[in-house]
PDB file of N, CA and C in Angstrom:
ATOM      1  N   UNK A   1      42.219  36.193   0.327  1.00  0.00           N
ATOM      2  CA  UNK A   1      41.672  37.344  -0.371  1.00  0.00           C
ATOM      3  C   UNK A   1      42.688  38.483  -0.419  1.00  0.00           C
ATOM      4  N   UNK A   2      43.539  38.657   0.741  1.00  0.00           N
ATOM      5  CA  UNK A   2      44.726  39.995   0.675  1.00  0.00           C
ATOM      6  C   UNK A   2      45.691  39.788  -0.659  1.00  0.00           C
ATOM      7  N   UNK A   3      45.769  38.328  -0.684  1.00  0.00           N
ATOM      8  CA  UNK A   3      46.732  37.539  -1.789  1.00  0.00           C
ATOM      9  C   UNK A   3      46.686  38.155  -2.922  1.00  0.00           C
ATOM     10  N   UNK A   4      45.179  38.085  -3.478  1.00  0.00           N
ATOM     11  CA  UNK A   4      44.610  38.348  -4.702  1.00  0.00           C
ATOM     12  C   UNK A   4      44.313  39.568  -4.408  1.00  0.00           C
ATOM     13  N   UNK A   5      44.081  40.490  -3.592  1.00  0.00           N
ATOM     14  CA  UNK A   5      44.238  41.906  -4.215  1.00  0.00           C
ATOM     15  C   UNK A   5      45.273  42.590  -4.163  1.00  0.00           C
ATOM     16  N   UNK A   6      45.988  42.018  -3.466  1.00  0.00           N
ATOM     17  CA  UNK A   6      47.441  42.481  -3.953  1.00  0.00           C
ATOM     18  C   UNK A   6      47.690  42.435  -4.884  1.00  0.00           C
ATOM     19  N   UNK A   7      48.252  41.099  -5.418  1.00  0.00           N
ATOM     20  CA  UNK A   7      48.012  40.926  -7.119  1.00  0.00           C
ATOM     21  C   UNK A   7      47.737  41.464  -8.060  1.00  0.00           C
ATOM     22  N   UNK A   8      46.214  41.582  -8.069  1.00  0.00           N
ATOM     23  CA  UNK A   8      45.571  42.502  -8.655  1.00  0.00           C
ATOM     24  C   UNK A   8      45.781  44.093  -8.473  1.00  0.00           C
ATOM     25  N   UNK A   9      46.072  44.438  -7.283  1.00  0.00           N
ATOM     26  CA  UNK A   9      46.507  45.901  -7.303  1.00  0.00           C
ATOM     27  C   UNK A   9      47.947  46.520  -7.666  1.00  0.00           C
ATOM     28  N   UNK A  10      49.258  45.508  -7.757  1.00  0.00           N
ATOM     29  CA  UNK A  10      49.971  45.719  -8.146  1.00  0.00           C
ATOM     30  C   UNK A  10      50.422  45.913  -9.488  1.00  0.00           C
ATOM     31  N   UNK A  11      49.542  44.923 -10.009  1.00  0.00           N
ATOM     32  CA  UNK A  11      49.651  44.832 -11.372  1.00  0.00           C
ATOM     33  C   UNK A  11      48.390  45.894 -12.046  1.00  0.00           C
ATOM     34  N   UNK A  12      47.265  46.080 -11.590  1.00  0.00           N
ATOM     35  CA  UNK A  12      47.155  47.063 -12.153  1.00  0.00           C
ATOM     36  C   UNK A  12      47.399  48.513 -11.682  1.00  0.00           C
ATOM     37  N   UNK A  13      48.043  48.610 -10.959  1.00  0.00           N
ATOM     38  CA  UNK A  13      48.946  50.191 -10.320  1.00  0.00           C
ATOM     39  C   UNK A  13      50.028  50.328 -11.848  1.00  0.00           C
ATOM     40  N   UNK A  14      50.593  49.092 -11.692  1.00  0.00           N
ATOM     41  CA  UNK A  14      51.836  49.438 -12.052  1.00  0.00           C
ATOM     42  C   UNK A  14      51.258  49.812 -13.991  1.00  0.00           C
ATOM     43  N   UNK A  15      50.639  48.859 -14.548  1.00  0.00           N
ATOM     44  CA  UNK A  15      49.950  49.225 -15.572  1.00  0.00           C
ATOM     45  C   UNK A  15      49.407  50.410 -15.924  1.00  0.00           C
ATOM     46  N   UNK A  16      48.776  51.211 -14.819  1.00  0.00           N
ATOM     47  CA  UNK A  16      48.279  52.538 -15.422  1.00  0.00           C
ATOM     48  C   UNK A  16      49.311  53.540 -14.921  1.00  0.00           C
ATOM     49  N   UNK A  17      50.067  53.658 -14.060  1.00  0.00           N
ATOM     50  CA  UNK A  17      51.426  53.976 -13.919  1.00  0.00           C
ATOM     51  C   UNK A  17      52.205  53.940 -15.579  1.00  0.00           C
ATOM     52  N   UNK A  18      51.880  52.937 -15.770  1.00  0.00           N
ATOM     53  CA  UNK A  18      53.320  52.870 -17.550  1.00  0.00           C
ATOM     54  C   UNK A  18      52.381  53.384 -18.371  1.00  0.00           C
ATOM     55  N   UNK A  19      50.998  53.115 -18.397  1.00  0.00           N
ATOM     56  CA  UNK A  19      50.151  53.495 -19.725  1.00  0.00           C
ATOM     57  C   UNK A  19      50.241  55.502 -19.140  1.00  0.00           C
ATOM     58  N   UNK A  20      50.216  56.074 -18.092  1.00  0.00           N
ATOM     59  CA  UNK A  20      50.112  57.339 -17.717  1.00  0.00           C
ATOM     60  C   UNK A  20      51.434  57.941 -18.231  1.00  0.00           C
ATOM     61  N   UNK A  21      52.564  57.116 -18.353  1.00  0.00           N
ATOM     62  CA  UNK A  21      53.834  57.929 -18.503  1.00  0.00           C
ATOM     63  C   UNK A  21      54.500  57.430 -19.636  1.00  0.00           C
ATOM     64  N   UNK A  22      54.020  56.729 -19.833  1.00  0.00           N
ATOM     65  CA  UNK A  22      54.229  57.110 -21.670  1.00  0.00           C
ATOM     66  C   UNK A  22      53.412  57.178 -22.657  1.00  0.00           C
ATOM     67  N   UNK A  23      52.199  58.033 -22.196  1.00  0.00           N
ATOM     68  CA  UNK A  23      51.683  59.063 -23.180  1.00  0.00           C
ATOM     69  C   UNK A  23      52.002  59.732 -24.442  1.00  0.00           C
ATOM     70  N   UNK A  24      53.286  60.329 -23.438  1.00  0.00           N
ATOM     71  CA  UNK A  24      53.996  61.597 -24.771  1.00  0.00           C
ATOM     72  C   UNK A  24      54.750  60.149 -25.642  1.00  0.00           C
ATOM     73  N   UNK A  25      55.048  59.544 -25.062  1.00  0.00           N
ATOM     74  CA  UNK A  25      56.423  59.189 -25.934  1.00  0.00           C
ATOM     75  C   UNK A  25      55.900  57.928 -27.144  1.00  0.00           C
ATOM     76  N   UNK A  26      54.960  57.065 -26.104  1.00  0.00           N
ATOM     77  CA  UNK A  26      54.430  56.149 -27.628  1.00  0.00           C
ATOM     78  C   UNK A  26      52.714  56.436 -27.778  1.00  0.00           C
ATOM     79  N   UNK A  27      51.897  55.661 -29.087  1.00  0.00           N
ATOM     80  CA  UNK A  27      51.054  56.147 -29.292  1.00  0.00           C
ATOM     81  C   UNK A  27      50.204  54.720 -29.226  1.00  0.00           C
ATOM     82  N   UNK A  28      48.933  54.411 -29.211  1.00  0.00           N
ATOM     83  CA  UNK A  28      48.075  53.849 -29.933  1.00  0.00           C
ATOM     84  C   UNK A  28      47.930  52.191 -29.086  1.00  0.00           C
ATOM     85  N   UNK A  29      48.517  51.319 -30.025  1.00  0.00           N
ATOM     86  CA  UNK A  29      48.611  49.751 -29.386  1.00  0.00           C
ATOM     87  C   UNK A  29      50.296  49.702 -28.482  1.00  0.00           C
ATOM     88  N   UNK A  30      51.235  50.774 -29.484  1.00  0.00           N
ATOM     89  CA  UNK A  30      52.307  50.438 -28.634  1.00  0.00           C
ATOM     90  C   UNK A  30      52.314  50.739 -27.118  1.00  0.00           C
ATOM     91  N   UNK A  31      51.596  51.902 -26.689  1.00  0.00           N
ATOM     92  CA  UNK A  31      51.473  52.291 -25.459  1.00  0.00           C
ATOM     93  C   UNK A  31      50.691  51.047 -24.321  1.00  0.00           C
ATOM     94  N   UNK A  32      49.547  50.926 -25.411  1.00  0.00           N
ATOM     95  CA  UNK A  32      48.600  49.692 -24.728  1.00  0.00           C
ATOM     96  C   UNK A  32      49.657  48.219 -24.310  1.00  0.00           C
ATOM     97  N   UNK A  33      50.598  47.769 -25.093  1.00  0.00           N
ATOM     98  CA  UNK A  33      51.416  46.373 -24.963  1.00  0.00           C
ATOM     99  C   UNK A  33      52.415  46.781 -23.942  1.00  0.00           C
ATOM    100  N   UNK A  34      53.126  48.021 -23.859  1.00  0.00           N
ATOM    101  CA  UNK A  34      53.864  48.200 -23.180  1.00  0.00           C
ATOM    102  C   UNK A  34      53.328  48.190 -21.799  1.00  0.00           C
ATOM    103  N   UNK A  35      52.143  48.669 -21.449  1.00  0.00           N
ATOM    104  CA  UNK A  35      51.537  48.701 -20.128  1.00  0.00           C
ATOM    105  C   UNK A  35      50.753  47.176 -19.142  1.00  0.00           C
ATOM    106  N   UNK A  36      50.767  46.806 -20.895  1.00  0.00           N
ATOM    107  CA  UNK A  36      50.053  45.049 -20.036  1.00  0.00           C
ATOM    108  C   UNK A  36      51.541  44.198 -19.710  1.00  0.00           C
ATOM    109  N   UNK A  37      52.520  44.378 -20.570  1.00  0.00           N
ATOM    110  CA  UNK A  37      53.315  44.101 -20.302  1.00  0.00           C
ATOM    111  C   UNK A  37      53.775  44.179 -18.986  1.00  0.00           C
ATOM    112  N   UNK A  38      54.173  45.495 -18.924  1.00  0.00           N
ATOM    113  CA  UNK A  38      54.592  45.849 -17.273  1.00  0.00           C
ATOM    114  C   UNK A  38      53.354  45.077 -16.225  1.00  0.00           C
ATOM    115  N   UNK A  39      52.709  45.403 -16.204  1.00  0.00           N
ATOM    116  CA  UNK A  39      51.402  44.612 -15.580  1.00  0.00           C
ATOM    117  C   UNK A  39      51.334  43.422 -15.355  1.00  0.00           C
ATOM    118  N   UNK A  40      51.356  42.415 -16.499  1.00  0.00           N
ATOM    119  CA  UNK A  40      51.725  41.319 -16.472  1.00  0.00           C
ATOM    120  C   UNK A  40      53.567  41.070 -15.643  1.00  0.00           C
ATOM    121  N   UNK A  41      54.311  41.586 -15.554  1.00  0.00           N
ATOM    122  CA  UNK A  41      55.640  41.267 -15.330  1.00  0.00           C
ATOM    123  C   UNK A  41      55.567  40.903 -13.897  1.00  0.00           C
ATOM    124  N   UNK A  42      54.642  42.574 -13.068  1.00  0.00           N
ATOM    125  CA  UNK A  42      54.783  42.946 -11.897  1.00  0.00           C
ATOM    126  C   UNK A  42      53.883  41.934 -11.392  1.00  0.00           C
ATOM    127  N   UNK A  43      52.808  41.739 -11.658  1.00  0.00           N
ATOM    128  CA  UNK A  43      51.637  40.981 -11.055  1.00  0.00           C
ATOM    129  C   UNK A  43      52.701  39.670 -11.510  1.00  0.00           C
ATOM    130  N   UNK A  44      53.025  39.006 -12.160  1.00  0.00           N
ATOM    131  CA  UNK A  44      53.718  37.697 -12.015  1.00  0.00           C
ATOM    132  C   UNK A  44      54.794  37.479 -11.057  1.00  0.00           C
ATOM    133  N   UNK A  45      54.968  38.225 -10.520  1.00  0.00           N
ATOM    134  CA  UNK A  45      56.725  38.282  -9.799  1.00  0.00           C
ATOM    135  C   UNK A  45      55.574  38.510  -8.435  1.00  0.00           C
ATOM    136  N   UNK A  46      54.836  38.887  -8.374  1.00  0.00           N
ATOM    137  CA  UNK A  46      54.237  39.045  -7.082  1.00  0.00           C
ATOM    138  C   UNK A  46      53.571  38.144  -6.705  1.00  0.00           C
ATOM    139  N   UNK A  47      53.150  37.351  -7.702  1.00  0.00           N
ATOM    140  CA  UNK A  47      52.914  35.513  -7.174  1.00  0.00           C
ATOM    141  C   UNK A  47      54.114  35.210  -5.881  1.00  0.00           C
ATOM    142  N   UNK A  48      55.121  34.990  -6.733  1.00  0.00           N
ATOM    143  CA  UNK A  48      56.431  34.644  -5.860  1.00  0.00           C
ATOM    144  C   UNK A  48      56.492  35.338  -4.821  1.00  0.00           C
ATOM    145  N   UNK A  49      56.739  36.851  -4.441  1.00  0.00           N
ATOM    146  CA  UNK A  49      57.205  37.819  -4.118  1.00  0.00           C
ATOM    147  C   UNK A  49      56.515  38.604  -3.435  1.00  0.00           C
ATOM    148  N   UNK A  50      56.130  39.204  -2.057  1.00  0.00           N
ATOM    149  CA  UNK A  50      54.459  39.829  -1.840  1.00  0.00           C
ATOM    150  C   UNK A  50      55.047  41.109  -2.212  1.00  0.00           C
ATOM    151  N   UNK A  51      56.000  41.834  -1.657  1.00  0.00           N
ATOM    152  CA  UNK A  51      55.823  43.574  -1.992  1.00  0.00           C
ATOM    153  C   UNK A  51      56.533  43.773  -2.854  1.00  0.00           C
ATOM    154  N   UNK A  52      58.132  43.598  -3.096  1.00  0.00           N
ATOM    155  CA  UNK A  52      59.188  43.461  -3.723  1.00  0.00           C
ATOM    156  C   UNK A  52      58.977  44.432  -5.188  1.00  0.00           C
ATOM    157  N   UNK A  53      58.230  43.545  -5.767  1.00  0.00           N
ATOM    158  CA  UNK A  53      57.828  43.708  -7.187  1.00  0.00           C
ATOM    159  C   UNK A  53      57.380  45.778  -6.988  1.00  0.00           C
ATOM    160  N   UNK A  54      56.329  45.417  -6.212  1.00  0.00           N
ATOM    161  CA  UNK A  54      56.244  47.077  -6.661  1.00  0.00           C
ATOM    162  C   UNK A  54      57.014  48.378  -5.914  1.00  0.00           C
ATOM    163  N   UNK A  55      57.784  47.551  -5.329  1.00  0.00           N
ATOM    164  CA  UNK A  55      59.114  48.551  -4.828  1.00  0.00           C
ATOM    165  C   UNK A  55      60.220  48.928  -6.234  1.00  0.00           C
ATOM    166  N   UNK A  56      59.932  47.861  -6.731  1.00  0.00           N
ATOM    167  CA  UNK A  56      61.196  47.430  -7.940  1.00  0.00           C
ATOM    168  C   UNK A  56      60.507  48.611  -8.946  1.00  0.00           C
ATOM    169  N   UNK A  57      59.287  48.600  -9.556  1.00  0.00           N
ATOM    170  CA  UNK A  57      58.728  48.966 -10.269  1.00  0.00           C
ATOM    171  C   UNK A  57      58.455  50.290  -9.507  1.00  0.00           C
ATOM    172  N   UNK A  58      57.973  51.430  -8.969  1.00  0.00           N
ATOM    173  CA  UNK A  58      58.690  52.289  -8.645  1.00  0.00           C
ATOM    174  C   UNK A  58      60.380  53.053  -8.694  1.00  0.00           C
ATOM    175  N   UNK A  59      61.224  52.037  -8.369  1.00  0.00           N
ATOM    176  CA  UNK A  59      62.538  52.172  -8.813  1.00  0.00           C
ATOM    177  C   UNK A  59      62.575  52.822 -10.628  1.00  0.00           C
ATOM    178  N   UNK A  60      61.855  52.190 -10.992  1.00  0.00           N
ATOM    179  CA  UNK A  60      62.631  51.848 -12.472  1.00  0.00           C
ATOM    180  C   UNK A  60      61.161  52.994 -13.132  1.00  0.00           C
ATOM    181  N   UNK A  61      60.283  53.144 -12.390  1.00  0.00           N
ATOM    182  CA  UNK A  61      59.559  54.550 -13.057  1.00  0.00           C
ATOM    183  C   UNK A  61      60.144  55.449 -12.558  1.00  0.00           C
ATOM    184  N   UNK A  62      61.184  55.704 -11.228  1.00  0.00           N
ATOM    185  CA  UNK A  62      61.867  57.145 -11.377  1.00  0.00           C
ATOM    186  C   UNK A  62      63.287  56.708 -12.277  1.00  0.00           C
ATOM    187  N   UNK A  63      63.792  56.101 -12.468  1.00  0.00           N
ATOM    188  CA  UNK A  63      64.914  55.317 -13.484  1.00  0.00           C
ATOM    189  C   UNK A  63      64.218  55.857 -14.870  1.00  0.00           C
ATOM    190  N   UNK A  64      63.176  55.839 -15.079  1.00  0.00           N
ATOM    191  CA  UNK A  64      62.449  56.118 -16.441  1.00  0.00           C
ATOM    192  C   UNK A  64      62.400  57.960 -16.939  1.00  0.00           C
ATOM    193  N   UNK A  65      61.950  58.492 -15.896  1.00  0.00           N
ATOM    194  CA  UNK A  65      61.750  59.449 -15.819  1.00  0.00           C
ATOM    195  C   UNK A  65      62.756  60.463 -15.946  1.00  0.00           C
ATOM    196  N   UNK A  66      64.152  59.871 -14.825  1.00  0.00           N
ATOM    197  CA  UNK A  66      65.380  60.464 -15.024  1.00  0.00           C
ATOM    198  C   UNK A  66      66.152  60.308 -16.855  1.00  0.00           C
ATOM    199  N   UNK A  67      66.156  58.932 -17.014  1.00  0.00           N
ATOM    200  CA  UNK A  67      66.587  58.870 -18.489  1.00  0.00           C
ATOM    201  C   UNK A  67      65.835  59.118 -19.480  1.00  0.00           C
ATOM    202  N   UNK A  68      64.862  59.663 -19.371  1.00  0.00           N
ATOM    203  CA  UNK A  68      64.250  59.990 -20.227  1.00  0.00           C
ATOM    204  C   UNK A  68      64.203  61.480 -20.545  1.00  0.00           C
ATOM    205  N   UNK A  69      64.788  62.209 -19.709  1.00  0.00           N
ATOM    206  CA  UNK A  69      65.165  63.591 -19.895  1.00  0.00           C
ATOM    207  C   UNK A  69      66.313  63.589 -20.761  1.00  0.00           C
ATOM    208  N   UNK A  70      67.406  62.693 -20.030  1.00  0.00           N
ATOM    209  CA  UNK A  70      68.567  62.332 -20.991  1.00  0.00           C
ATOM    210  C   UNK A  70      69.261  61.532 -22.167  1.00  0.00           C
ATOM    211  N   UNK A  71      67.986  60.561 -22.529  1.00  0.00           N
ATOM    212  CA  UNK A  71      68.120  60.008 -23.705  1.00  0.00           C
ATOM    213  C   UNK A  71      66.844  60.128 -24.869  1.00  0.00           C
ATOM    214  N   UNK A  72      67.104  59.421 -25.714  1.00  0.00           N
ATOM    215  CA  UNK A  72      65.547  59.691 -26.680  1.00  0.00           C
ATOM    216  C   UNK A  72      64.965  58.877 -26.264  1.00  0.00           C
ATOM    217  N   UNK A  73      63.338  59.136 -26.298  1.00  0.00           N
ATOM    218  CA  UNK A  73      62.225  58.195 -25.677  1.00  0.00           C
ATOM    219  C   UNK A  73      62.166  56.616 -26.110  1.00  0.00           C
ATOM    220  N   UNK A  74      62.983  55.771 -27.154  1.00  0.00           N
ATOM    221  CA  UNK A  74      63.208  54.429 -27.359  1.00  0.00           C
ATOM    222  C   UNK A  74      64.477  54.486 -26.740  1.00  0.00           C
ATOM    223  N   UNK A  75      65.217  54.712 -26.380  1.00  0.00           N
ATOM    224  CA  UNK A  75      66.443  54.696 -25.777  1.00  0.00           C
ATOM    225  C   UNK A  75      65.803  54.330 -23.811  1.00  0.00           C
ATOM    226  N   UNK A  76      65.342  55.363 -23.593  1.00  0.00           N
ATOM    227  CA  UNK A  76      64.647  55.535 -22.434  1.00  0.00           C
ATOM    228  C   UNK A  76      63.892  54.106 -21.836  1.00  0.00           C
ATOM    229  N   UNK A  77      63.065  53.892 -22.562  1.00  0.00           N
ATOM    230  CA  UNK A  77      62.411  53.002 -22.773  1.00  0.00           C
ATOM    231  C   UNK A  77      62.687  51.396 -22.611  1.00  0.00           C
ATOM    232  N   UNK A  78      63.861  51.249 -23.729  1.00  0.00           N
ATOM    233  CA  UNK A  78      64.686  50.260 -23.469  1.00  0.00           C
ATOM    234  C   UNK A  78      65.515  49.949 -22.325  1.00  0.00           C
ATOM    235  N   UNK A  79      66.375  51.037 -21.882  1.00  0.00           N
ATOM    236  CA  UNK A  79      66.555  51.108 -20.618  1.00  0.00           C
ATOM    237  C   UNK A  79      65.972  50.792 -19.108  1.00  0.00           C
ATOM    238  N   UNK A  80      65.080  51.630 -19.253  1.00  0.00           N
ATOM    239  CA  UNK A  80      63.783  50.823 -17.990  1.00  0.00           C
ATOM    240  C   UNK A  80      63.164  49.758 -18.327  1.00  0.00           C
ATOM    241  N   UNK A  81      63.368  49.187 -19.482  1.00  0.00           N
ATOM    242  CA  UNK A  81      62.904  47.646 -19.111  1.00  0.00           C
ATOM    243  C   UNK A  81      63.815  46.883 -18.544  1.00  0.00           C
ATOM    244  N   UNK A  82      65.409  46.927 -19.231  1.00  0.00           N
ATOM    245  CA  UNK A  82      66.303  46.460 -18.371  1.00  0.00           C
ATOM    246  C   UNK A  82      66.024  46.562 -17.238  1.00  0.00           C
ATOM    247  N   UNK A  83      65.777  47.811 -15.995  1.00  0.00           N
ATOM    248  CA  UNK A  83      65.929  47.771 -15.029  1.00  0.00           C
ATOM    249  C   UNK A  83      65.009  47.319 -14.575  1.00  0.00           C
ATOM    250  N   UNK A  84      63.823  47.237 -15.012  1.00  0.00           N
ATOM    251  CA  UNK A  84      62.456  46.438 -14.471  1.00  0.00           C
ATOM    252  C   UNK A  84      62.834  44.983 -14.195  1.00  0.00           C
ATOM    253  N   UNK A  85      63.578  44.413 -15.355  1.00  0.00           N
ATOM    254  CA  UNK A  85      63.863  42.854 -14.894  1.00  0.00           C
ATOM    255  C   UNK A  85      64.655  42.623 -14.221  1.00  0.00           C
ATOM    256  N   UNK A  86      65.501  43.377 -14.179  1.00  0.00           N
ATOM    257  CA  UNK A  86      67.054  43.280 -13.033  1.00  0.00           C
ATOM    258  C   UNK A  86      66.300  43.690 -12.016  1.00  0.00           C
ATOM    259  N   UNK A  87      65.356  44.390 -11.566  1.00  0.00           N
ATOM    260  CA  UNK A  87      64.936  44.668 -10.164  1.00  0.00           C
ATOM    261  C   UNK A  87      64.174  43.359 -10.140  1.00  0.00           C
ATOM    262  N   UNK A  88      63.089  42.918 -11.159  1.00  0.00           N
ATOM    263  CA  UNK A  88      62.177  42.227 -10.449  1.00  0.00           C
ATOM    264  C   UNK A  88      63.022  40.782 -10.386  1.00  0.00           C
ATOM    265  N   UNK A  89      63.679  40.155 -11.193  1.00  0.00           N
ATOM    266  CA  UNK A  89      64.550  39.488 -10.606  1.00  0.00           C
ATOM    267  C   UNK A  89      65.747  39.229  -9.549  1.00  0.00           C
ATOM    268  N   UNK A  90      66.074  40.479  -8.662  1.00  0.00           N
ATOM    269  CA  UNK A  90      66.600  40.374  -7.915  1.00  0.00           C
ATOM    270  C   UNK A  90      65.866  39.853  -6.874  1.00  0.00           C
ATOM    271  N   UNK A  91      64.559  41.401  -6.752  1.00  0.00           N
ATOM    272  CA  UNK A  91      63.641  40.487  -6.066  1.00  0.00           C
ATOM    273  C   UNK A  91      63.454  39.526  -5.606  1.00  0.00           C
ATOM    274  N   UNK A  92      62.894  38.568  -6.792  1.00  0.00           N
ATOM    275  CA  UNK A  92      62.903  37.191  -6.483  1.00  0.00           C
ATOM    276  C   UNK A  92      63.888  36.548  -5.650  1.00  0.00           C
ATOM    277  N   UNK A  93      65.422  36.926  -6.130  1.00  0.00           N
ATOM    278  CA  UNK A  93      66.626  36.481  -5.256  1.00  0.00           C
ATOM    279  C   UNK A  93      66.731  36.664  -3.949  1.00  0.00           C
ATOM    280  N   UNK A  94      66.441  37.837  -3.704  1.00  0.00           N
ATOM    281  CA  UNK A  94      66.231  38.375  -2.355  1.00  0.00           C
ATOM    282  C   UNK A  94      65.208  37.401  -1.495  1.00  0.00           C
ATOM    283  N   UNK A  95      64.006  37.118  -2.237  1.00  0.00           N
ATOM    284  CA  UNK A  95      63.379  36.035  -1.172  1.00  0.00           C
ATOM    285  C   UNK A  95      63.330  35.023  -1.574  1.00  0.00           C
ATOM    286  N   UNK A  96      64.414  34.316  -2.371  1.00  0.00           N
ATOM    287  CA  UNK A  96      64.465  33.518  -2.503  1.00  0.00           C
ATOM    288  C   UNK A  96      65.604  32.919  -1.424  1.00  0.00           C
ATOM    289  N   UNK A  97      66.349  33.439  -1.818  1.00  0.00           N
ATOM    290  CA  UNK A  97      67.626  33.575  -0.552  1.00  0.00           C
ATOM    291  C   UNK A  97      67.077  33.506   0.890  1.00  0.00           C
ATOM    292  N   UNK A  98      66.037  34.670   1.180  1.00  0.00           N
ATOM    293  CA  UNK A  98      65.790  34.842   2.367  1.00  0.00           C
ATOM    294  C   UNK A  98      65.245  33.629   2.956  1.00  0.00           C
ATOM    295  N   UNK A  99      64.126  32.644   1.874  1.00  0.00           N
ATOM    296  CA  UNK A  99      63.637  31.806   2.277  1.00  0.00           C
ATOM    297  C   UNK A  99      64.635  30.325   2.685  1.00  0.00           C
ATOM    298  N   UNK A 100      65.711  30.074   1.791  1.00  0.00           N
ATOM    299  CA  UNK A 100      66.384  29.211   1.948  1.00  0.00           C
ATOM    300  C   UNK A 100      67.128  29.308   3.496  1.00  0.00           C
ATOM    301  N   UNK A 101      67.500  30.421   3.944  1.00  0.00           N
ATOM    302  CA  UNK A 101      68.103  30.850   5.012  1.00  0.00           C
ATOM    303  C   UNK A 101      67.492  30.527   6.221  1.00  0.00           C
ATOM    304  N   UNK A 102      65.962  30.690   5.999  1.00  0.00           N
ATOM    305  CA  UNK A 102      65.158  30.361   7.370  1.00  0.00           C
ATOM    306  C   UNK A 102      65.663  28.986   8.314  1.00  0.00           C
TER     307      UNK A 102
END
């Protein structure tokens, strides 16, 4: 049961987290895809992964926040997704590695 609400709480943290902060910048369905998206990413990587994922995803909402002062909001945007997958795939590496090591 901790399994699955983790799961479930990561992925939807991280979802209303992306649907909360990009408000200003997109509107309508784009805001809505972008947030299941993230949701879906984080909650999948946390199958694999128990905390990782929403350490990563934190990372890359202050990564968002910072470039987004300094670039235009699709610029921004694009950017923190990069870093969303490069974190949440490191992630994975990280215990993936860790596990082989045992």
């Amino acid at each position: 049961m901790l399994i699955i609400a983790m799961l479930v709480g990561s992925a939807a943290l991280s979802g209303g987290i992306t649907y909360t902060l990009t408000g200003r910048d997109l509107k309508g369905g784009h805001r809505v895809s972008v947030s299941l998206l993230s949701a879906i990413l984080v909650g999948a990587t946390s199958l694999f992964v128990p905390y990782l994922p929403a350490l990563a995803f934190l990372v890359t909402t202050a990564a968002y926040l910072l470039v987004r002062r300094l670039l235009s909001p699709g610029l921004a945007l694009a950017a923190s997704a990069l870093v969303l997958v490069g974190a949440l795939g490191s992630a994975v590496l990280v215990m993936s590695t860790a596990l082989n090591t045992m």
